[in-house]
PDB file of N, CA and C in Angstrom:
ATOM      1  N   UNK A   1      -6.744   0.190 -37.981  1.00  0.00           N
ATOM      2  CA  UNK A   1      -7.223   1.036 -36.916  1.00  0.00           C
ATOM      3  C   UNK A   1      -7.312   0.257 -35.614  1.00  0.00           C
ATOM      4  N   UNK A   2      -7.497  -0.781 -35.790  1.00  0.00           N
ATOM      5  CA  UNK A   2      -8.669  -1.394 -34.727  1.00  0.00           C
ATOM      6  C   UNK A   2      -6.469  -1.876 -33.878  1.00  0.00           C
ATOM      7  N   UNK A   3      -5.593  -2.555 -34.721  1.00  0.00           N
ATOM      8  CA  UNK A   3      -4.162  -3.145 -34.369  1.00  0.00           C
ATOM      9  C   UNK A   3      -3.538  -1.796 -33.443  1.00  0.00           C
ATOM     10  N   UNK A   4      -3.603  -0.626 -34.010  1.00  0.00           N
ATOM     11  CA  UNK A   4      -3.149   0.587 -33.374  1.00  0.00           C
ATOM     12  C   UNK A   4      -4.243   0.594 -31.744  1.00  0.00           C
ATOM     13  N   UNK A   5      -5.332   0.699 -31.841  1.00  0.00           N
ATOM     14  CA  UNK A   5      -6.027   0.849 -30.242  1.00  0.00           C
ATOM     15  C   UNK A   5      -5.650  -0.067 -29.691  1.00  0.00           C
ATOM     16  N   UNK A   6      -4.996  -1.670 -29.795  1.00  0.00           N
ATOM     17  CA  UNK A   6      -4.795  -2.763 -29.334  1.00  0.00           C
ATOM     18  C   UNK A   6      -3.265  -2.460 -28.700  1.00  0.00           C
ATOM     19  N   UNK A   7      -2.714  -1.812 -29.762  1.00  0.00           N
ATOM     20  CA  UNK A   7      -1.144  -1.820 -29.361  1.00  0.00           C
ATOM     21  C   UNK A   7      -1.171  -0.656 -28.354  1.00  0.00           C
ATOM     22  N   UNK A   8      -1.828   0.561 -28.516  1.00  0.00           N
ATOM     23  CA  UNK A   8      -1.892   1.894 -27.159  1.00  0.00           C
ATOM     24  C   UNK A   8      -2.212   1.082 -25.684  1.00  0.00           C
ATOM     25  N   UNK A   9      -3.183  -0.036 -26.203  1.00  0.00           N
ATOM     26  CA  UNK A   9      -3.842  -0.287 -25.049  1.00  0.00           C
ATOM     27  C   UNK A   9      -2.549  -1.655 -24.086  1.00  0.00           C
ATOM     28  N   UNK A  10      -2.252  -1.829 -25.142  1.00  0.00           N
ATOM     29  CA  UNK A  10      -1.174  -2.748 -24.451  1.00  0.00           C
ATOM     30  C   UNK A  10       0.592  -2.042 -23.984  1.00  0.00           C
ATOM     31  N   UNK A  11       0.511  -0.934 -24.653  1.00  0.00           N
ATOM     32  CA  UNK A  11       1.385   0.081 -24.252  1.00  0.00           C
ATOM     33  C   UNK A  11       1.589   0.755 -22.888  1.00  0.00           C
ATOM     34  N   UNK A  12       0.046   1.120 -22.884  1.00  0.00           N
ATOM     35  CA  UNK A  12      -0.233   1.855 -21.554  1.00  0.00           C
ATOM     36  C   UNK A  12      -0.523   1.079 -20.720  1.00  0.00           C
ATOM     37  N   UNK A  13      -0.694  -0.400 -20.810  1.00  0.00           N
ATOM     38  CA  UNK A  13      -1.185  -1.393 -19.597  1.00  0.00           C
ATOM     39  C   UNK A  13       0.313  -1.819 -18.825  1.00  0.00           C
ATOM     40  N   UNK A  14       1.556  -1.816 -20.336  1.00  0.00           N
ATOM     41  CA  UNK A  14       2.859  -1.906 -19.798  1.00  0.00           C
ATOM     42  C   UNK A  14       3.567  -0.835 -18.663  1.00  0.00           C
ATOM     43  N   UNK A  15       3.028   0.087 -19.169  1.00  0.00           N
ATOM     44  CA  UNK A  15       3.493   1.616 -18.839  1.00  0.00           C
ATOM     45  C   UNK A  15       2.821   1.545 -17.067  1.00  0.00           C
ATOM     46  N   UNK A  16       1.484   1.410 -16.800  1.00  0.00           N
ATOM     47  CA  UNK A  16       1.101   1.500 -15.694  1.00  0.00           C
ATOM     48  C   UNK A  16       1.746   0.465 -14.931  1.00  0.00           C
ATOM     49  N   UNK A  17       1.703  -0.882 -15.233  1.00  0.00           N
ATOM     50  CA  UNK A  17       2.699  -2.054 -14.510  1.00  0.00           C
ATOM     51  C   UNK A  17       3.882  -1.838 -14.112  1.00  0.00           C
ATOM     52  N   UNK A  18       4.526  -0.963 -14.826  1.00  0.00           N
ATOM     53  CA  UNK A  18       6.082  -0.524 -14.493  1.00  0.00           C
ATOM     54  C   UNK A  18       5.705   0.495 -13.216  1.00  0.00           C
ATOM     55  N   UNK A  19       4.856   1.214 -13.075  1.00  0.00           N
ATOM     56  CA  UNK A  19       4.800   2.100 -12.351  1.00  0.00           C
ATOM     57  C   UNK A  19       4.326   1.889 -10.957  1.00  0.00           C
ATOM     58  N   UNK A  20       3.636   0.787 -10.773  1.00  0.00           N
ATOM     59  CA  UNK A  20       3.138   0.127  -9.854  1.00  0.00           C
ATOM     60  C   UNK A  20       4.268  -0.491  -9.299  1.00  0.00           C
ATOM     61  N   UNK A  21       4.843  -1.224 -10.046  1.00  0.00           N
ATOM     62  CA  UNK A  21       6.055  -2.135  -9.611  1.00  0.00           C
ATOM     63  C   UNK A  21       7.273  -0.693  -8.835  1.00  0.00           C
ATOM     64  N   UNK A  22       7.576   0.408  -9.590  1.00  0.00           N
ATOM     65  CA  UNK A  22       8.077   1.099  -9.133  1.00  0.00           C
ATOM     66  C   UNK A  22       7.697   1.754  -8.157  1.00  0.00           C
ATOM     67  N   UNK A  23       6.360   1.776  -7.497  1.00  0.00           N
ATOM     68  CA  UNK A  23       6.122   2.669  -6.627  1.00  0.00           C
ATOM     69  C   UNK A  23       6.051   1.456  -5.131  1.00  0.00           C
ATOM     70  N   UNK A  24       6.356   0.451  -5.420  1.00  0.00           N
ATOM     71  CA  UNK A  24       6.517  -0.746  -4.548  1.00  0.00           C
ATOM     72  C   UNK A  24       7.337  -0.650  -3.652  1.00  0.00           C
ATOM     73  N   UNK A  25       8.781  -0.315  -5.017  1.00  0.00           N
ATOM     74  CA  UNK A  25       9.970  -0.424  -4.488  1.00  0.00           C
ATOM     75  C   UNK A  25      10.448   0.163  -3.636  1.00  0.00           C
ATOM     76  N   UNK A  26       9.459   2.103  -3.822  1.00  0.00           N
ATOM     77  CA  UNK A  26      10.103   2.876  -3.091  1.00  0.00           C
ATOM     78  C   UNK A  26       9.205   2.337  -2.251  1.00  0.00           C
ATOM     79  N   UNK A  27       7.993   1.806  -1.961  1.00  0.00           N
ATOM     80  CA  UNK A  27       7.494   2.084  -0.479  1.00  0.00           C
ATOM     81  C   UNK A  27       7.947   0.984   0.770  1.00  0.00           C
ATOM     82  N   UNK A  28       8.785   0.403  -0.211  1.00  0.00           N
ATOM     83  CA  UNK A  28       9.568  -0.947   0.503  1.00  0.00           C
ATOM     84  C   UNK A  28      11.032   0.055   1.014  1.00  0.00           C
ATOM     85  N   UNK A  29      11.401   0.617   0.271  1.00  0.00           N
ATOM     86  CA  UNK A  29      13.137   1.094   0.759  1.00  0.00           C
ATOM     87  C   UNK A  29      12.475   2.147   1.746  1.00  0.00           C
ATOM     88  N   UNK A  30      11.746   2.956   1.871  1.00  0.00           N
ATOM     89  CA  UNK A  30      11.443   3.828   2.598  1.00  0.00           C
ATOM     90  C   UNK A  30      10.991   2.983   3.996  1.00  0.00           C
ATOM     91  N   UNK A  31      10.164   2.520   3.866  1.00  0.00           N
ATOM     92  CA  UNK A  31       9.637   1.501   5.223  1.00  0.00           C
ATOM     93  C   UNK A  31      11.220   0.985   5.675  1.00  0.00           C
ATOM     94  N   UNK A  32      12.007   0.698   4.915  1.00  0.00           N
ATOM     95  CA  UNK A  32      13.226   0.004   5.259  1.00  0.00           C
ATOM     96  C   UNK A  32      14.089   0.579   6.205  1.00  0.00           C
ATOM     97  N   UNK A  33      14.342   1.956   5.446  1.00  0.00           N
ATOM     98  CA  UNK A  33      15.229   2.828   6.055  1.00  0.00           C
ATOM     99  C   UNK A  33      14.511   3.887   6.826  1.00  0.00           C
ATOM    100  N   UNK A  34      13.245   4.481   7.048  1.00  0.00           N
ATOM    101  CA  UNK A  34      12.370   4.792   7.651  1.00  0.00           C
ATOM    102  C   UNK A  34      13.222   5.977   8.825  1.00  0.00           C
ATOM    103  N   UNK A  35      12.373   6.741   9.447  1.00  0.00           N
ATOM    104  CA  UNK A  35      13.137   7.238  10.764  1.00  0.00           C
ATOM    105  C   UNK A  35      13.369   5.913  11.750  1.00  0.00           C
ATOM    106  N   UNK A  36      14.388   6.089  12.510  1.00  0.00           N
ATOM    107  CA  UNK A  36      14.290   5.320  13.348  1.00  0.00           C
ATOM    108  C   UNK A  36      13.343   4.852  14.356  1.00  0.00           C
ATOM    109  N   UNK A  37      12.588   3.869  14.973  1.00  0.00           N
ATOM    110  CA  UNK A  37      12.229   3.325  15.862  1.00  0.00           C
ATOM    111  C   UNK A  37      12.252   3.238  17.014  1.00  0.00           C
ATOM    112  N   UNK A  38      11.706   3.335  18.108  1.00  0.00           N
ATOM    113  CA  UNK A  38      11.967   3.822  19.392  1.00  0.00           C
ATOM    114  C   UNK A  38      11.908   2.110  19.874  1.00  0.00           C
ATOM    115  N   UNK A  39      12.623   1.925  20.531  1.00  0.00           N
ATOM    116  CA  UNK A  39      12.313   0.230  21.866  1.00  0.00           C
ATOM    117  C   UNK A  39      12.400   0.646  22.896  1.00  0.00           C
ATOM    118  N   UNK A  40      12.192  -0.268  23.707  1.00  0.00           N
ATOM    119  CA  UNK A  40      11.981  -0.449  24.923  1.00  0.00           C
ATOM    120  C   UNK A  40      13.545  -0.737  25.176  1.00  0.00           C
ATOM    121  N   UNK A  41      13.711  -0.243  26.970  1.00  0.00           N
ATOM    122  CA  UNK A  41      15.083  -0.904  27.366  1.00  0.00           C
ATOM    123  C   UNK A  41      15.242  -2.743  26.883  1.00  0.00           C
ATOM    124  N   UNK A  42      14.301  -3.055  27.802  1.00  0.00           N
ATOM    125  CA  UNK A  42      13.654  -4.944  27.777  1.00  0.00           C
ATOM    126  C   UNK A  42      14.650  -5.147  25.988  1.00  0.00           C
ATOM    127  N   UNK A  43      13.382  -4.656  25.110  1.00  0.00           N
ATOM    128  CA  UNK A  43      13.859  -4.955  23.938  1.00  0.00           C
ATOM    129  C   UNK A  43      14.997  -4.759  23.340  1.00  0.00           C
ATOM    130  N   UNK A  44      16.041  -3.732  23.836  1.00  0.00           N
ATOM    131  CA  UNK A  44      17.579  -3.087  23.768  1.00  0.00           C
ATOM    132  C   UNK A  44      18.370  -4.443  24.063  1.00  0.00           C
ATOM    133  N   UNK A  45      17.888  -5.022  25.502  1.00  0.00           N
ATOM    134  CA  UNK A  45      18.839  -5.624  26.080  1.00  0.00           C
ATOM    135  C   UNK A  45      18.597  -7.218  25.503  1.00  0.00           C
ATOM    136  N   UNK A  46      17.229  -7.328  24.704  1.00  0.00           N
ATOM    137  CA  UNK A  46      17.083  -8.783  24.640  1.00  0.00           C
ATOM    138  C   UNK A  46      17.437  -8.874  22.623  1.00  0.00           C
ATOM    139  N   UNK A  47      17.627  -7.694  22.298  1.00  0.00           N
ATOM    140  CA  UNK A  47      18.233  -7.675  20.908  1.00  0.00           C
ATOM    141  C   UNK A  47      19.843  -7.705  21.037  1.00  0.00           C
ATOM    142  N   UNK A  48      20.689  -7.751  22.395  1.00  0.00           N
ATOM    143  CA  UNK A  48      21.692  -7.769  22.847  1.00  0.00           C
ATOM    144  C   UNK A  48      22.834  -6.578  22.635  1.00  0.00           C
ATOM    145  N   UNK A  49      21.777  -5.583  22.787  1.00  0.00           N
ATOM    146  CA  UNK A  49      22.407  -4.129  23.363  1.00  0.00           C
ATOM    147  C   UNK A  49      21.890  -3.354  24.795  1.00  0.00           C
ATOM    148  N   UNK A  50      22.717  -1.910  24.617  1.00  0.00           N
ATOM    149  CA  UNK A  50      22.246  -1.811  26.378  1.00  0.00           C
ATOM    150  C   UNK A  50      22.231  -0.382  26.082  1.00  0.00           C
ATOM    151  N   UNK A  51      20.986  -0.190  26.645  1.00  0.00           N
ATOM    152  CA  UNK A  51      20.169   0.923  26.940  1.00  0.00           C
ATOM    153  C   UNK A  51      20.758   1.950  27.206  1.00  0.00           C
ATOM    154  N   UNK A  52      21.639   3.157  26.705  1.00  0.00           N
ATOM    155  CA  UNK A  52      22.081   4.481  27.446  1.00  0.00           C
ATOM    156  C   UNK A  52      21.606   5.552  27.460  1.00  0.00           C
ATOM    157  N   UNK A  53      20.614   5.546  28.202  1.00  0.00           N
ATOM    158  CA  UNK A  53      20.008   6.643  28.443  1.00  0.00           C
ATOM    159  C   UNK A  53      20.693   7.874  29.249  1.00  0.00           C
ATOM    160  N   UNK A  54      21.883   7.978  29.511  1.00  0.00           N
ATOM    161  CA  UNK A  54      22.685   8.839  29.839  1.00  0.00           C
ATOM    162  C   UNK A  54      23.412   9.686  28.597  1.00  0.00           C
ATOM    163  N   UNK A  55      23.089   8.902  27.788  1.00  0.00           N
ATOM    164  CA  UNK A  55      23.363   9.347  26.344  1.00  0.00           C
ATOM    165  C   UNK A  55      22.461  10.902  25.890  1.00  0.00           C
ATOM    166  N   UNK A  56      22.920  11.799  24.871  1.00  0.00           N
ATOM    167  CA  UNK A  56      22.062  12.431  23.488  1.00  0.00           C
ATOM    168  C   UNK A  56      21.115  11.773  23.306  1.00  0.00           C
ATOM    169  N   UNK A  57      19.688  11.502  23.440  1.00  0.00           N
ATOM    170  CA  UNK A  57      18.902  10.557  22.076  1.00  0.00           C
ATOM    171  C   UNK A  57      18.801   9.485  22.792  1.00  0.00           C
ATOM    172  N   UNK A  58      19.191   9.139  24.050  1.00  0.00           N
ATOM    173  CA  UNK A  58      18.784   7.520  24.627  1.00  0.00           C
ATOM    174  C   UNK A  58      19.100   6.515  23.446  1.00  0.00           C
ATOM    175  N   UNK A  59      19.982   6.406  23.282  1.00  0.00           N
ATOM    176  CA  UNK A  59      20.172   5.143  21.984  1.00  0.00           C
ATOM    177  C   UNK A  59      20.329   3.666  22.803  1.00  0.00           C
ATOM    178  N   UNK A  60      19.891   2.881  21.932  1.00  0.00           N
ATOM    179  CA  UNK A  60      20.350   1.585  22.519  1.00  0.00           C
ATOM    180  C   UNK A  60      21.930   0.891  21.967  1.00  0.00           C
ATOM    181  N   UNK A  61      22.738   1.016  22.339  1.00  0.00           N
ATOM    182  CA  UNK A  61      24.338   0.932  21.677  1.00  0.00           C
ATOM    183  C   UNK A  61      24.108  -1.131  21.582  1.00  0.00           C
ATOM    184  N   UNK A  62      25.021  -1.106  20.322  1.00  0.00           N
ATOM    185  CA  UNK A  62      25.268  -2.782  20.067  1.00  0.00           C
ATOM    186  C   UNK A  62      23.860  -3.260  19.534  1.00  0.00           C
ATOM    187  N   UNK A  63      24.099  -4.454  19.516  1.00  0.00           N
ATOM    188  CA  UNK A  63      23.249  -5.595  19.030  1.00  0.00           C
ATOM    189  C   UNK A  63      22.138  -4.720  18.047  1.00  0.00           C
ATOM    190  N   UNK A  64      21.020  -5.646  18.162  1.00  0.00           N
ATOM    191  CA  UNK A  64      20.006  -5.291  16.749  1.00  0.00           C
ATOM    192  C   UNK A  64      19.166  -4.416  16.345  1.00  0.00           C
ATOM    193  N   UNK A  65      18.957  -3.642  17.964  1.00  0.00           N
ATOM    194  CA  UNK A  65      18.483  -2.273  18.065  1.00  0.00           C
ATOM    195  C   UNK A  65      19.756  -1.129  17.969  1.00  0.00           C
ATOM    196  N   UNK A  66      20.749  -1.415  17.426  1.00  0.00           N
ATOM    197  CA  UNK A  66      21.853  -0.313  17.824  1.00  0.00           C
ATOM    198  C   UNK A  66      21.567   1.051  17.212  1.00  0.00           C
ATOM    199  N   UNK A  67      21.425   2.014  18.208  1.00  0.00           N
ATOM    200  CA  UNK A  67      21.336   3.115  17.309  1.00  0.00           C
ATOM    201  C   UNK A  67      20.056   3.785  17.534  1.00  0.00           C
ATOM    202  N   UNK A  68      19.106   2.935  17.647  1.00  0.00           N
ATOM    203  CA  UNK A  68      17.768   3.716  17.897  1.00  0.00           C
ATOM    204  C   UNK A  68      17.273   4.102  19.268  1.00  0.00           C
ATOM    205  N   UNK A  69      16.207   4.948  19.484  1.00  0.00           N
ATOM    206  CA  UNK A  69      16.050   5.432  20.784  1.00  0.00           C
ATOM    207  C   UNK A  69      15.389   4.662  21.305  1.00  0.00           C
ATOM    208  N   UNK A  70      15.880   4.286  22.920  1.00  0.00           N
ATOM    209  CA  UNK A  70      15.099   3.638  23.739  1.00  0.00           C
ATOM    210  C   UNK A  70      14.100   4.898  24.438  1.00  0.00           C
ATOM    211  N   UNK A  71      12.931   4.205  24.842  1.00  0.00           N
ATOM    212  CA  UNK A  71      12.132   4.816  25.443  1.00  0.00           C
ATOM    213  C   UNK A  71      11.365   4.497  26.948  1.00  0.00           C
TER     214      UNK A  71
END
């Protein structure tokens, strides 16, 4: 009796660990890929892209902000 409550209990301690670990992952890929981020021109141009705000969406084109809206 007593080997069976030992083994549930080590079952379900596995079971919750996996789930934790899994709910990590997503809150890591989500933060990752996230909506985009708004910068600053400053920050457009010093991530070595350039600000087009003549653009759809003000994007910052090139370098490390590419793609997201300047503001």
């Amino acid at each position: 009796m007593s080997i069976r409550r030992i083994l549930a209990a080590v079952i379900a301690t596995a079971a919750l660990a996996g789930l934790g670990l899994t709910g990590a992952a997503t809150a890591t890929a989500a933060t990752a890929k996230g909506a985009p981020s708004v910068v600053s021109p400053t920050e457009c141009r010093e991530g070595g892209g350039v600000p087009r705000i003549d653009l759809p969406g003000n994007p910052c084109v090139g370098g490390k902000y590419d793609g997201q809206a300047v503001d």
